[in-house]
PDB file of N, CA and C in Angstrom:
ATOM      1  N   UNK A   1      -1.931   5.068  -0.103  1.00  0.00           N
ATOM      2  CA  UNK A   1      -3.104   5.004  -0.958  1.00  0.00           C
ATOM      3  C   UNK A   1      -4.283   5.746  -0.328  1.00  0.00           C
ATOM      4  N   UNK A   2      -4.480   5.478   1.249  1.00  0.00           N
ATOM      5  CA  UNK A   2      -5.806   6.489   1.676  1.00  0.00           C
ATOM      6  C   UNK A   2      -5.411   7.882   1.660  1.00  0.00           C
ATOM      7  N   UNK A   3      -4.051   7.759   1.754  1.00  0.00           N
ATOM      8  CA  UNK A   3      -4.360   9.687   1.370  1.00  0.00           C
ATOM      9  C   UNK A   3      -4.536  10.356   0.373  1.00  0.00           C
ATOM     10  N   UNK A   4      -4.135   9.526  -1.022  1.00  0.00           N
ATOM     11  CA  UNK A   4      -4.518  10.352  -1.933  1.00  0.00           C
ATOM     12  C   UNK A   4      -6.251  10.262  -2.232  1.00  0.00           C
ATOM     13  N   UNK A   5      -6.802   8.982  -1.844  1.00  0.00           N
ATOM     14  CA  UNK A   5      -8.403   8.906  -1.619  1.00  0.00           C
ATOM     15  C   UNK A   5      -8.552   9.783  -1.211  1.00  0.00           C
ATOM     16  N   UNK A   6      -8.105  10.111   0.536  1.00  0.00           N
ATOM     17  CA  UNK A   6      -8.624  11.619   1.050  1.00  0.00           C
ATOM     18  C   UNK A   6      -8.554  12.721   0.020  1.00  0.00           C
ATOM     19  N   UNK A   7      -7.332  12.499  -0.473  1.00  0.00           N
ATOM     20  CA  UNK A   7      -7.171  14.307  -1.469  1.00  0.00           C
ATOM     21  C   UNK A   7      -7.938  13.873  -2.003  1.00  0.00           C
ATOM     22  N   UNK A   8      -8.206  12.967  -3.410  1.00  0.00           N
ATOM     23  CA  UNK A   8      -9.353  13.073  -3.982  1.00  0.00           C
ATOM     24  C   UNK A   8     -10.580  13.409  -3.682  1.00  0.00           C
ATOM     25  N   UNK A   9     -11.104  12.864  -2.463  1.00  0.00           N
ATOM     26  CA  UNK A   9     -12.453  13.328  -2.232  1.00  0.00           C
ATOM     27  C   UNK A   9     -12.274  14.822  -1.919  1.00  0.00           C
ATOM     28  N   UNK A  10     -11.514  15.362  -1.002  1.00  0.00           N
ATOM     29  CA  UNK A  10     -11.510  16.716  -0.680  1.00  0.00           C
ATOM     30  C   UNK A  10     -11.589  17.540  -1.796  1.00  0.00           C
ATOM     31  N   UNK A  11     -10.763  17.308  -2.952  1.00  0.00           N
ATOM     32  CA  UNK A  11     -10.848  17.940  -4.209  1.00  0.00           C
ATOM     33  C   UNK A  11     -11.917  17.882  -4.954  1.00  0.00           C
ATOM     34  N   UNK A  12     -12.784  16.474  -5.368  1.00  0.00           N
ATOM     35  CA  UNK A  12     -13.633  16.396  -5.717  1.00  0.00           C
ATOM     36  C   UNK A  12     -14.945  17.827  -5.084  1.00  0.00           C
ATOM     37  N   UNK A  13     -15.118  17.671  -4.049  1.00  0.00           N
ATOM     38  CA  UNK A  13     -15.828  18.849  -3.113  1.00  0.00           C
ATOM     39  C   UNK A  13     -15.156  19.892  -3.306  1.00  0.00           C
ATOM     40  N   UNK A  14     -14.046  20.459  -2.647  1.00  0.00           N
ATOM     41  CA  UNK A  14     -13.748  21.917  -2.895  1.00  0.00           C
ATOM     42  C   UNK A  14     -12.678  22.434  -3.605  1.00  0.00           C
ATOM     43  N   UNK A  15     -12.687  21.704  -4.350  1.00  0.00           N
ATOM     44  CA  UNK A  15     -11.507  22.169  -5.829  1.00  0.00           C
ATOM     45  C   UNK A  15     -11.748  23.025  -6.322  1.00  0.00           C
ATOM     46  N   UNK A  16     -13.341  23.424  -6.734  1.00  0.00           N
ATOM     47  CA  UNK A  16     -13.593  24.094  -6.915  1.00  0.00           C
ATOM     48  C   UNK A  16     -13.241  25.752  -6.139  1.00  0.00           C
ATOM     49  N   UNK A  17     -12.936  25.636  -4.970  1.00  0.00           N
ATOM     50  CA  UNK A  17     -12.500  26.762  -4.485  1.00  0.00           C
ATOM     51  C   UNK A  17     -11.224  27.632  -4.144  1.00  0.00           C
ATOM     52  N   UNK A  18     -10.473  26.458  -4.753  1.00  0.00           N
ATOM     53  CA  UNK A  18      -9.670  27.273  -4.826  1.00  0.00           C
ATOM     54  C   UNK A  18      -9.010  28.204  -5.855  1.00  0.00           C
ATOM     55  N   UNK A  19      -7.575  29.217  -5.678  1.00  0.00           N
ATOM     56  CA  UNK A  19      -7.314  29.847  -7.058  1.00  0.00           C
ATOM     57  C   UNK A  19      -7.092  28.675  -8.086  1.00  0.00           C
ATOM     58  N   UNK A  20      -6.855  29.431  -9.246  1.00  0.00           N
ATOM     59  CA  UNK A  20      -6.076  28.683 -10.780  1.00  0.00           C
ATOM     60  C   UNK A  20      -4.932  27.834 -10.186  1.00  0.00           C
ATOM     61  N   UNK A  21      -4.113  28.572 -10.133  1.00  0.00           N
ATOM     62  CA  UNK A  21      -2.900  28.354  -9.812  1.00  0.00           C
ATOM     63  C   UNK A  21      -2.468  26.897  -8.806  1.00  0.00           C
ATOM     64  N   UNK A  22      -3.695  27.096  -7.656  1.00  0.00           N
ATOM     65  CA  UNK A  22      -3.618  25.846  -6.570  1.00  0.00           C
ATOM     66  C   UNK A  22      -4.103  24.905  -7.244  1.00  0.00           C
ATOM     67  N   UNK A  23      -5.181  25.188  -7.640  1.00  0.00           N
ATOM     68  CA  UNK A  23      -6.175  24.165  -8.554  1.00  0.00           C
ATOM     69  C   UNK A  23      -5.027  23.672  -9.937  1.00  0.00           C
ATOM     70  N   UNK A  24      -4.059  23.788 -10.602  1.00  0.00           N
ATOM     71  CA  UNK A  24      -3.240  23.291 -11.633  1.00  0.00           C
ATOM     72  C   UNK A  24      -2.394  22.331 -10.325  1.00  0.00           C
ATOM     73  N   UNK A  25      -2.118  22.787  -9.386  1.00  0.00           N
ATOM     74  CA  UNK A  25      -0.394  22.521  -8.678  1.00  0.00           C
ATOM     75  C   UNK A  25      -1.255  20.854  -7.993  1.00  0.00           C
ATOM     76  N   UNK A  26      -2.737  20.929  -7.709  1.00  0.00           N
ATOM     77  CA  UNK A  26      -3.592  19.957  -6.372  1.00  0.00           C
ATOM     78  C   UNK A  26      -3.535  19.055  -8.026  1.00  0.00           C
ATOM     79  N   UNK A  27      -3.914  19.867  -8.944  1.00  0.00           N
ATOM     80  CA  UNK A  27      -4.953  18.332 -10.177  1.00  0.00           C
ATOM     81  C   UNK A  27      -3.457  17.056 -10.390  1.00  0.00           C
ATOM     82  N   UNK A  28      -2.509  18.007 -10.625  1.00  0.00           N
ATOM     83  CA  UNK A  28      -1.412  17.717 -11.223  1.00  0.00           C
ATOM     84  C   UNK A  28      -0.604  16.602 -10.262  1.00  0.00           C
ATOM     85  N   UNK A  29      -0.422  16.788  -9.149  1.00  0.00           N
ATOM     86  CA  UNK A  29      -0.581  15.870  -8.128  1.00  0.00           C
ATOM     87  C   UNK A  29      -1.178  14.537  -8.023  1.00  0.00           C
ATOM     88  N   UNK A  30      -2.571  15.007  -7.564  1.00  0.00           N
ATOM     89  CA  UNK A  30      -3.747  13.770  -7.131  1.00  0.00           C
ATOM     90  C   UNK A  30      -4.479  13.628  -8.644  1.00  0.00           C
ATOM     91  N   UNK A  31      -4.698  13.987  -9.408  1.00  0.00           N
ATOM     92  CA  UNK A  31      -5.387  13.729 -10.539  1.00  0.00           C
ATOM     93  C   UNK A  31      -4.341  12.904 -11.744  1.00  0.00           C
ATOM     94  N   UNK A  32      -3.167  13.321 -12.036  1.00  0.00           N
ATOM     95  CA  UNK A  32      -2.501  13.040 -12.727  1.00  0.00           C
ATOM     96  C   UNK A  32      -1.372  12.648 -12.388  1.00  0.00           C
ATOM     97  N   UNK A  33      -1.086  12.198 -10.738  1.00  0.00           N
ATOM     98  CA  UNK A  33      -0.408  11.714 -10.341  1.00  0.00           C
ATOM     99  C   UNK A  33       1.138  11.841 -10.564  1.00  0.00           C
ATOM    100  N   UNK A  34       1.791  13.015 -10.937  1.00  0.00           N
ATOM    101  CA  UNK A  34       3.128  13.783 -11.338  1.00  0.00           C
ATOM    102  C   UNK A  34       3.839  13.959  -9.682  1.00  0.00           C
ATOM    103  N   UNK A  35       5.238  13.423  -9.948  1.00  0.00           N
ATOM    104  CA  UNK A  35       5.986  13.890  -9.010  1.00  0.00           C
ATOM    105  C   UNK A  35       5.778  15.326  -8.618  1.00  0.00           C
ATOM    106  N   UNK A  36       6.773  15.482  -7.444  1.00  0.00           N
ATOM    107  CA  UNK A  36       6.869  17.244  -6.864  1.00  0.00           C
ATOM    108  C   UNK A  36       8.036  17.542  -7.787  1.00  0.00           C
ATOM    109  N   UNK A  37       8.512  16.888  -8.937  1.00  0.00           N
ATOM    110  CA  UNK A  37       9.861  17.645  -9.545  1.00  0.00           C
ATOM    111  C   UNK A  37       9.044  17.519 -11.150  1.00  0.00           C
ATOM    112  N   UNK A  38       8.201  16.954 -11.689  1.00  0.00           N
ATOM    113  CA  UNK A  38       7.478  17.056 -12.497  1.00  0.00           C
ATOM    114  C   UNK A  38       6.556  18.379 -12.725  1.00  0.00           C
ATOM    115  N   UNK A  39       5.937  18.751 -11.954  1.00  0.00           N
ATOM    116  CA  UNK A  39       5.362  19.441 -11.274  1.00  0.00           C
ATOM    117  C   UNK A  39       5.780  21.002 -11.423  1.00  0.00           C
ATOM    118  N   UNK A  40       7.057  20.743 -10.940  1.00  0.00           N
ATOM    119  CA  UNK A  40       7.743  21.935 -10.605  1.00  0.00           C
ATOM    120  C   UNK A  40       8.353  22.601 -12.173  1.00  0.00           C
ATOM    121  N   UNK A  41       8.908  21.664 -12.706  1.00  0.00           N
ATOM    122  CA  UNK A  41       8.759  21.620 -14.180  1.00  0.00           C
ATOM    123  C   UNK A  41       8.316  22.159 -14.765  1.00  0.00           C
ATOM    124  N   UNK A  42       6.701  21.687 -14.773  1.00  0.00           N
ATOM    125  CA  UNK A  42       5.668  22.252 -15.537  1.00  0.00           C
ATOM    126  C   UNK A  42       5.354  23.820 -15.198  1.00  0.00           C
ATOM    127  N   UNK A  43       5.338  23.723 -14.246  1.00  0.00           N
ATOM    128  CA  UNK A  43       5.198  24.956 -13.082  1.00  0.00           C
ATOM    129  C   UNK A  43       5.747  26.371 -13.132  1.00  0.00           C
ATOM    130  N   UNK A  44       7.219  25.582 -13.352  1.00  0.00           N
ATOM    131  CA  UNK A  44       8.141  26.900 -13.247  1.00  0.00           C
ATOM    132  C   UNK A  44       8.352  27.397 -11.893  1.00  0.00           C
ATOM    133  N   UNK A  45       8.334  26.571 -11.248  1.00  0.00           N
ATOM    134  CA  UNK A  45       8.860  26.601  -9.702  1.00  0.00           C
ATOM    135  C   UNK A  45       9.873  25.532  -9.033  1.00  0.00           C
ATOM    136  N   UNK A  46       9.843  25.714  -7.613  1.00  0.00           N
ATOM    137  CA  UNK A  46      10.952  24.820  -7.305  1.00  0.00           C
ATOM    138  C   UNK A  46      10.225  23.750  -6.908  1.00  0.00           C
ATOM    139  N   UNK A  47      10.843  22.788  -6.417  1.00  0.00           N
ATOM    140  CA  UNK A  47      10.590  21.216  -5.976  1.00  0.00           C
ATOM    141  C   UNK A  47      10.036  21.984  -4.449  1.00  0.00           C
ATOM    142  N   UNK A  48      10.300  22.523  -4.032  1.00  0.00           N
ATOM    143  CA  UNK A  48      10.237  23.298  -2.628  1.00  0.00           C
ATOM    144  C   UNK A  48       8.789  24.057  -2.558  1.00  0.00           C
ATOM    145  N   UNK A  49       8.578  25.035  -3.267  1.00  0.00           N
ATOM    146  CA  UNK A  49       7.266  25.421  -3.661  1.00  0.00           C
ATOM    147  C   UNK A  49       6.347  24.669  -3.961  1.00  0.00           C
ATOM    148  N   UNK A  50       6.678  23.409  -4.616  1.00  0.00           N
ATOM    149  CA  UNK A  50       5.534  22.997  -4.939  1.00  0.00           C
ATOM    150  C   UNK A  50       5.016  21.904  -3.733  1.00  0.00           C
ATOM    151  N   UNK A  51       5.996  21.723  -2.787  1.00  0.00           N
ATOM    152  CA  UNK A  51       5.478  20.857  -1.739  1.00  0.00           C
ATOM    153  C   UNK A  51       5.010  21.456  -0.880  1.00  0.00           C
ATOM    154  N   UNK A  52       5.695  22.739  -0.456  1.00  0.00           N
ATOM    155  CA  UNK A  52       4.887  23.618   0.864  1.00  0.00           C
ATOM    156  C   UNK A  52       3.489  24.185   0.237  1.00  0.00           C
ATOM    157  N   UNK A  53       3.208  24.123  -1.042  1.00  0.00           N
ATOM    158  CA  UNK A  53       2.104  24.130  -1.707  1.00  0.00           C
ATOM    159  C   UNK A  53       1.032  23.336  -1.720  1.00  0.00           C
ATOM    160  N   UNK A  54       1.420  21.938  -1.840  1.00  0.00           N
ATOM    161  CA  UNK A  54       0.626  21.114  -1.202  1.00  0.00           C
ATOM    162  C   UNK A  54       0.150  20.715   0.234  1.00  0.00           C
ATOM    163  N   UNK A  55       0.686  20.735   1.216  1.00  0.00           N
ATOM    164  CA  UNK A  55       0.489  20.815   2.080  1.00  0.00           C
ATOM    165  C   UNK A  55      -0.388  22.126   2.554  1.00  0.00           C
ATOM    166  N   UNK A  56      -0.300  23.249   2.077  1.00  0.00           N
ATOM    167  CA  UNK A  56      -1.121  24.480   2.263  1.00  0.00           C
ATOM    168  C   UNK A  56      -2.101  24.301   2.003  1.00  0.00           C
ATOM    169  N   UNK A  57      -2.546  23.750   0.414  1.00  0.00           N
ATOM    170  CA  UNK A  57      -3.816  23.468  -0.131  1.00  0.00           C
ATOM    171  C   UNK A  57      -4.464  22.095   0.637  1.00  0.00           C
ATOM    172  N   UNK A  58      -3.500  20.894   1.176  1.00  0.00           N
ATOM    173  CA  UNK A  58      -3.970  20.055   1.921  1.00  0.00           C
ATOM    174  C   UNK A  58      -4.893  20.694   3.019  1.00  0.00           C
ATOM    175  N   UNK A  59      -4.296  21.354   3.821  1.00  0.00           N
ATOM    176  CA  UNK A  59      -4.905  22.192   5.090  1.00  0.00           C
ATOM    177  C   UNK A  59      -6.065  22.868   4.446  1.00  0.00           C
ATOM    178  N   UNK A  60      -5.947  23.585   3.881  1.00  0.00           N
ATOM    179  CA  UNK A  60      -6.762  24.581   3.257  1.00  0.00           C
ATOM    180  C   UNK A  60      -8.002  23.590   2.982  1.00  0.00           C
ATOM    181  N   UNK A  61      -8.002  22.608   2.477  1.00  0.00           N
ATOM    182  CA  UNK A  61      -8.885  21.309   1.488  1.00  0.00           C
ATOM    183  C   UNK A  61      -9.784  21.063   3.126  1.00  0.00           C
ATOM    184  N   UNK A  62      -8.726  20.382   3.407  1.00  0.00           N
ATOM    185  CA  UNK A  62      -9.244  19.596   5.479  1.00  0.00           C
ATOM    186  C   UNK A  62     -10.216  20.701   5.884  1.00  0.00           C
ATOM    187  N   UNK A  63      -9.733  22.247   6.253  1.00  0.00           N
ATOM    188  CA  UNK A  63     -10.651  22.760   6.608  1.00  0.00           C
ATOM    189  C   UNK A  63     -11.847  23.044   6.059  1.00  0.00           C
ATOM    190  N   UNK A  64     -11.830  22.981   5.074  1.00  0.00           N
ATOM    191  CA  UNK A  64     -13.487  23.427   4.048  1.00  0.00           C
ATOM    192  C   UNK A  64     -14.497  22.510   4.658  1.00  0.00           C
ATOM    193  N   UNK A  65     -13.656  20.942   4.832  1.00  0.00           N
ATOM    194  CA  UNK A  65     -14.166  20.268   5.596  1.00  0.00           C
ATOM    195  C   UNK A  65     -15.145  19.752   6.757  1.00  0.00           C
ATOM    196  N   UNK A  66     -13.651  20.414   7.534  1.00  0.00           N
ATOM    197  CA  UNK A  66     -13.882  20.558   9.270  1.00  0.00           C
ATOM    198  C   UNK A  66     -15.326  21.585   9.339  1.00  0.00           C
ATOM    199  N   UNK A  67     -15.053  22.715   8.472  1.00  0.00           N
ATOM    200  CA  UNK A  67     -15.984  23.859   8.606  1.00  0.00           C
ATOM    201  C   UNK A  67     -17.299  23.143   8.185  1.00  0.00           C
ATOM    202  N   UNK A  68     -17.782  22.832   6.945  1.00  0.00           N
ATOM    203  CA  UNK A  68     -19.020  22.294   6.185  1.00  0.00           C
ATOM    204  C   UNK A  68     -19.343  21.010   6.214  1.00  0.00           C
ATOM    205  N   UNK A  69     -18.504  20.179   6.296  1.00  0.00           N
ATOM    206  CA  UNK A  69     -18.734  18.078   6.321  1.00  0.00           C
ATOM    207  C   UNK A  69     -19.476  17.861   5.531  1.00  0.00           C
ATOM    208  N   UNK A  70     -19.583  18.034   4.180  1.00  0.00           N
ATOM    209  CA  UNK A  70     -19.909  17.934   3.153  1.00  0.00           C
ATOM    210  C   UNK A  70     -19.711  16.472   2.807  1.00  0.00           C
ATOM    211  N   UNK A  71     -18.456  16.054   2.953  1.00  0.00           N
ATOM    212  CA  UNK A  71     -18.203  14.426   2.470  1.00  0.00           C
ATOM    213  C   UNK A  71     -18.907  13.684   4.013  1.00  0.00           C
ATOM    214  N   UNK A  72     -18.666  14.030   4.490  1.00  0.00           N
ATOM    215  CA  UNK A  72     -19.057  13.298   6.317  1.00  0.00           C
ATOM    216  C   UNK A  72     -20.696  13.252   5.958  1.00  0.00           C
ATOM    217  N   UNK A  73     -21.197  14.548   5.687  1.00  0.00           N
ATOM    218  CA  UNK A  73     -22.849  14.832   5.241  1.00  0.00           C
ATOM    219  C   UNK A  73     -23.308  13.710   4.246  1.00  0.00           C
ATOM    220  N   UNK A  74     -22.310  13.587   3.166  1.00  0.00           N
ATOM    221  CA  UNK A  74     -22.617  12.235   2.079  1.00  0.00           C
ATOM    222  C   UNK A  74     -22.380  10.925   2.509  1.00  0.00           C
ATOM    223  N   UNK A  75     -21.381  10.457   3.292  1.00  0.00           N
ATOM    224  CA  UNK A  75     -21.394   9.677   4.054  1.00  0.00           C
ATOM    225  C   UNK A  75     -22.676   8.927   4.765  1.00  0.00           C
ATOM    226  N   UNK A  76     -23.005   9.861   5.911  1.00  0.00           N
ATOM    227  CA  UNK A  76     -23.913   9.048   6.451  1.00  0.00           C
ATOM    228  C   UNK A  76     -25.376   9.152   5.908  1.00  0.00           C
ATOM    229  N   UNK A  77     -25.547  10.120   4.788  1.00  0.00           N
ATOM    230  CA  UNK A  77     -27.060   9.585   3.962  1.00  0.00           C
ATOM    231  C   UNK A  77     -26.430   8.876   3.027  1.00  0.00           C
ATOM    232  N   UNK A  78     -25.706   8.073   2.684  1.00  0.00           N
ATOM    233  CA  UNK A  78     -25.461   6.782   1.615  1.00  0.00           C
ATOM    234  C   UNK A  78     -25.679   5.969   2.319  1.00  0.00           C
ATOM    235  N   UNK A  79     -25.268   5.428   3.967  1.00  0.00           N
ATOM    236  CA  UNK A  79     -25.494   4.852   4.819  1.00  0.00           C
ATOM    237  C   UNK A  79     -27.122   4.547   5.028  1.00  0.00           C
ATOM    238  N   UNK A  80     -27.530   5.598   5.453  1.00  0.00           N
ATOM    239  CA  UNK A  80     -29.156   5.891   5.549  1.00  0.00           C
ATOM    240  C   UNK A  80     -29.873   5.702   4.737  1.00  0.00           C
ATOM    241  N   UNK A  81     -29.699   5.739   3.321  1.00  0.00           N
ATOM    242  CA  UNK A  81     -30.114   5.640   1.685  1.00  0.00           C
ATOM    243  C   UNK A  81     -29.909   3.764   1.776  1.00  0.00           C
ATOM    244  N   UNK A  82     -29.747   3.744   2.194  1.00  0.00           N
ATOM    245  CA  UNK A  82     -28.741   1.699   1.871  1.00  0.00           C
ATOM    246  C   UNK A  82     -30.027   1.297   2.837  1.00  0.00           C
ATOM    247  N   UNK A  83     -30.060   2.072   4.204  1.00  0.00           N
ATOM    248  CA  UNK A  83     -30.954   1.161   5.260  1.00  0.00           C
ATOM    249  C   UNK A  83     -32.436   1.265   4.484  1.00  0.00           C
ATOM    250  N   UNK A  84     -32.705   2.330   4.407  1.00  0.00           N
ATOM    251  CA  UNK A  84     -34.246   2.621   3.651  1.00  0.00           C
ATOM    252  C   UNK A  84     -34.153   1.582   2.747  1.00  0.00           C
ATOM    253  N   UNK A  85     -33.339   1.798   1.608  1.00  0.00           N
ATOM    254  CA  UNK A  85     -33.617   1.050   0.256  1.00  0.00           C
ATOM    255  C   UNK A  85     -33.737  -0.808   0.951  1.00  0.00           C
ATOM    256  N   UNK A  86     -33.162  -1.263   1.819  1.00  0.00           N
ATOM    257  CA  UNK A  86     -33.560  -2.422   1.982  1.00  0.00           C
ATOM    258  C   UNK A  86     -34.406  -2.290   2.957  1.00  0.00           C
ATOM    259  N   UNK A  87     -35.106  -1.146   3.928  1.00  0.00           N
ATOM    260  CA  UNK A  87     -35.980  -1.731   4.293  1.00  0.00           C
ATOM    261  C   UNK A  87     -37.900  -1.322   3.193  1.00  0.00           C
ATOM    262  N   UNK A  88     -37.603  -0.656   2.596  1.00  0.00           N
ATOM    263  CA  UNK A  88     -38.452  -0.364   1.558  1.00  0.00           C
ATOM    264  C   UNK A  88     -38.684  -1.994   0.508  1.00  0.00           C
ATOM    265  N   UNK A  89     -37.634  -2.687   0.142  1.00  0.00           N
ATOM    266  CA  UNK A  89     -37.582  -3.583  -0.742  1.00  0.00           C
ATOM    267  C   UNK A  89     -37.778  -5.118   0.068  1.00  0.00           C
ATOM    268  N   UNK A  90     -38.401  -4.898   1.592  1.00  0.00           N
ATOM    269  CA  UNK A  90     -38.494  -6.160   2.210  1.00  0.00           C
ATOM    270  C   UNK A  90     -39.958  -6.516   2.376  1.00  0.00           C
ATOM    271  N   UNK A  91     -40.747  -7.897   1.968  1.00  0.00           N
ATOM    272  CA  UNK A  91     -41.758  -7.860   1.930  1.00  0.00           C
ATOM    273  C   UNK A  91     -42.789  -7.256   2.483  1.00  0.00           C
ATOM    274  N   UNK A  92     -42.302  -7.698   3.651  1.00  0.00           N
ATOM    275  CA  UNK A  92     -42.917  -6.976   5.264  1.00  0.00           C
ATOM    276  C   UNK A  92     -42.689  -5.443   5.855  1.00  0.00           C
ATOM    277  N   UNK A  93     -42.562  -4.566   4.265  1.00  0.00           N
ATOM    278  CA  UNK A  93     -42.005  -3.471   5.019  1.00  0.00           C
ATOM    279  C   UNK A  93     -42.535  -2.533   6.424  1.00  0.00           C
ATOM    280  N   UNK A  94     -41.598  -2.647   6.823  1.00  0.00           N
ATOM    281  CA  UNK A  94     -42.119  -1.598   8.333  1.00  0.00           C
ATOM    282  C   UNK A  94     -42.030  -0.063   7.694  1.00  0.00           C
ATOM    283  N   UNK A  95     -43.214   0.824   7.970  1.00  0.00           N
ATOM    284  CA  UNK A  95     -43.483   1.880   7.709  1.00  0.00           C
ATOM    285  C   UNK A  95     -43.028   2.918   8.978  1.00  0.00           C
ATOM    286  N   UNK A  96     -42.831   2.469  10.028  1.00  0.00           N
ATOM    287  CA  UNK A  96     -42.334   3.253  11.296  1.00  0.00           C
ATOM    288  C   UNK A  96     -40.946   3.219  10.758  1.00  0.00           C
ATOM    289  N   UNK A  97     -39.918   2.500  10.629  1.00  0.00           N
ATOM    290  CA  UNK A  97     -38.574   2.167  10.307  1.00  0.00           C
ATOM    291  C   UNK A  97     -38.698   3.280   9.255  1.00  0.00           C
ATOM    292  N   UNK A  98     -39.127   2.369   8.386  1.00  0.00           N
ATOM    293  CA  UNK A  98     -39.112   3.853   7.035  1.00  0.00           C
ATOM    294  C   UNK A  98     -39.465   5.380   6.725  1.00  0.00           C
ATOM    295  N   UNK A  99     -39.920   5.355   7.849  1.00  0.00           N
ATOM    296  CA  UNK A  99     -40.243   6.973   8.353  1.00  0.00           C
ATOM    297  C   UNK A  99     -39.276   7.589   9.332  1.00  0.00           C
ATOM    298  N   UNK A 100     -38.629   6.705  10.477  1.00  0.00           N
ATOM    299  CA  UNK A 100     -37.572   7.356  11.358  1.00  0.00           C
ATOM    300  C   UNK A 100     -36.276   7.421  10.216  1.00  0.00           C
ATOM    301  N   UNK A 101     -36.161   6.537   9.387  1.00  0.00           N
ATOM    302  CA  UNK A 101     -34.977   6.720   8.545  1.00  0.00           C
ATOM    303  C   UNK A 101     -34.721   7.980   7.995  1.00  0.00           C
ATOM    304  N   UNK A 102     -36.388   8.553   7.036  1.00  0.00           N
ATOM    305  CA  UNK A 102     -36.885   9.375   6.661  1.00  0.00           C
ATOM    306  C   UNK A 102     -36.367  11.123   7.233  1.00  0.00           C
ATOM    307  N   UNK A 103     -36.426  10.699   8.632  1.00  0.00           N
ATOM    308  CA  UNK A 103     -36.712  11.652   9.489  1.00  0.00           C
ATOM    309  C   UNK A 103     -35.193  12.037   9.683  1.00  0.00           C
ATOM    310  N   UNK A 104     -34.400  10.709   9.537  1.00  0.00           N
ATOM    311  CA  UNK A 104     -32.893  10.874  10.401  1.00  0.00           C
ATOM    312  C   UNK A 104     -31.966  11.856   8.643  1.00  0.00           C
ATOM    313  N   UNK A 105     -32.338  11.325   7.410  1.00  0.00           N
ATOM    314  CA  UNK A 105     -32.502  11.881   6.456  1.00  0.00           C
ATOM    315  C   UNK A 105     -32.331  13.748   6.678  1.00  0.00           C
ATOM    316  N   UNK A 106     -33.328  13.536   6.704  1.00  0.00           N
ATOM    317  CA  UNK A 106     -33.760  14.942   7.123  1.00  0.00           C
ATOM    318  C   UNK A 106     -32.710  16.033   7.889  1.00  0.00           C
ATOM    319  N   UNK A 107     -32.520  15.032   9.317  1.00  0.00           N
ATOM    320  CA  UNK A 107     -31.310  15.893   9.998  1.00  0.00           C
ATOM    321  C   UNK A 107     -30.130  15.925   9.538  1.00  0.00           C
ATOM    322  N   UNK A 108     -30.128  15.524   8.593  1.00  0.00           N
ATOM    323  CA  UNK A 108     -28.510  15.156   7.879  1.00  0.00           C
ATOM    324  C   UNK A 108     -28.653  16.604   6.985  1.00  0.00           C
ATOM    325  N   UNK A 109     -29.450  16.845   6.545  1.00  0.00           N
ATOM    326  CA  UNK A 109     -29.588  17.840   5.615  1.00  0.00           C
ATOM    327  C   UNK A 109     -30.294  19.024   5.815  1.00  0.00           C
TER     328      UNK A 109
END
């Protein structure tokens, strides 16, 4: 189950980059959840192609990753977004807190 989470998120982010072709073979997969002989089917390829296919586009997905941290980048300002928003919504708000948050914000982006 976490790996197709991983593919999803990776896809969600750089699906967009890849060709037609990868982009039908990745949706068809993780989006619509079709066997590698379903797939292949649709495809017009072998059960064989369409797995060393995935795995290519897997790698391919990871590195866009490794390179940009785009999901890692969203990650820790949702994190940072969560601390602000409760320390903004506490009676007593501390304005130093809410400014280093501010700041840590910042380096994220």
């Amino acid at each position: 189950m976490e790996k197709m989470i991983e593919r999803g998120l990776l896809y969600d982010y750089y699906g967009g980059l890849l060709n037609e072709k990868n982009r039908r073979i990745y949706e068809a997969c993780v989006t619509d959840d079709m066997s590698l002989s379903e797939i292949s089917d649709e495809m017009g390829i072998s059960r064989q192609a369409v797995s060393e296919s995935l795995k290519r586009i897997d790698s391919k997905l990871r590195n866009y990753e490794d390179e940009l941290g785009l999901i890692e980048k969203n990650r820790k300002l949702e994190s940072i977004l969560h601390e602000l928003e409760g320390v903004l919504s506490s009676e007593d708000m501390d304005r130093k807190k809410a400014l280093l948050l501010v700041d840590r914000i910042k380096e994220v982006i």
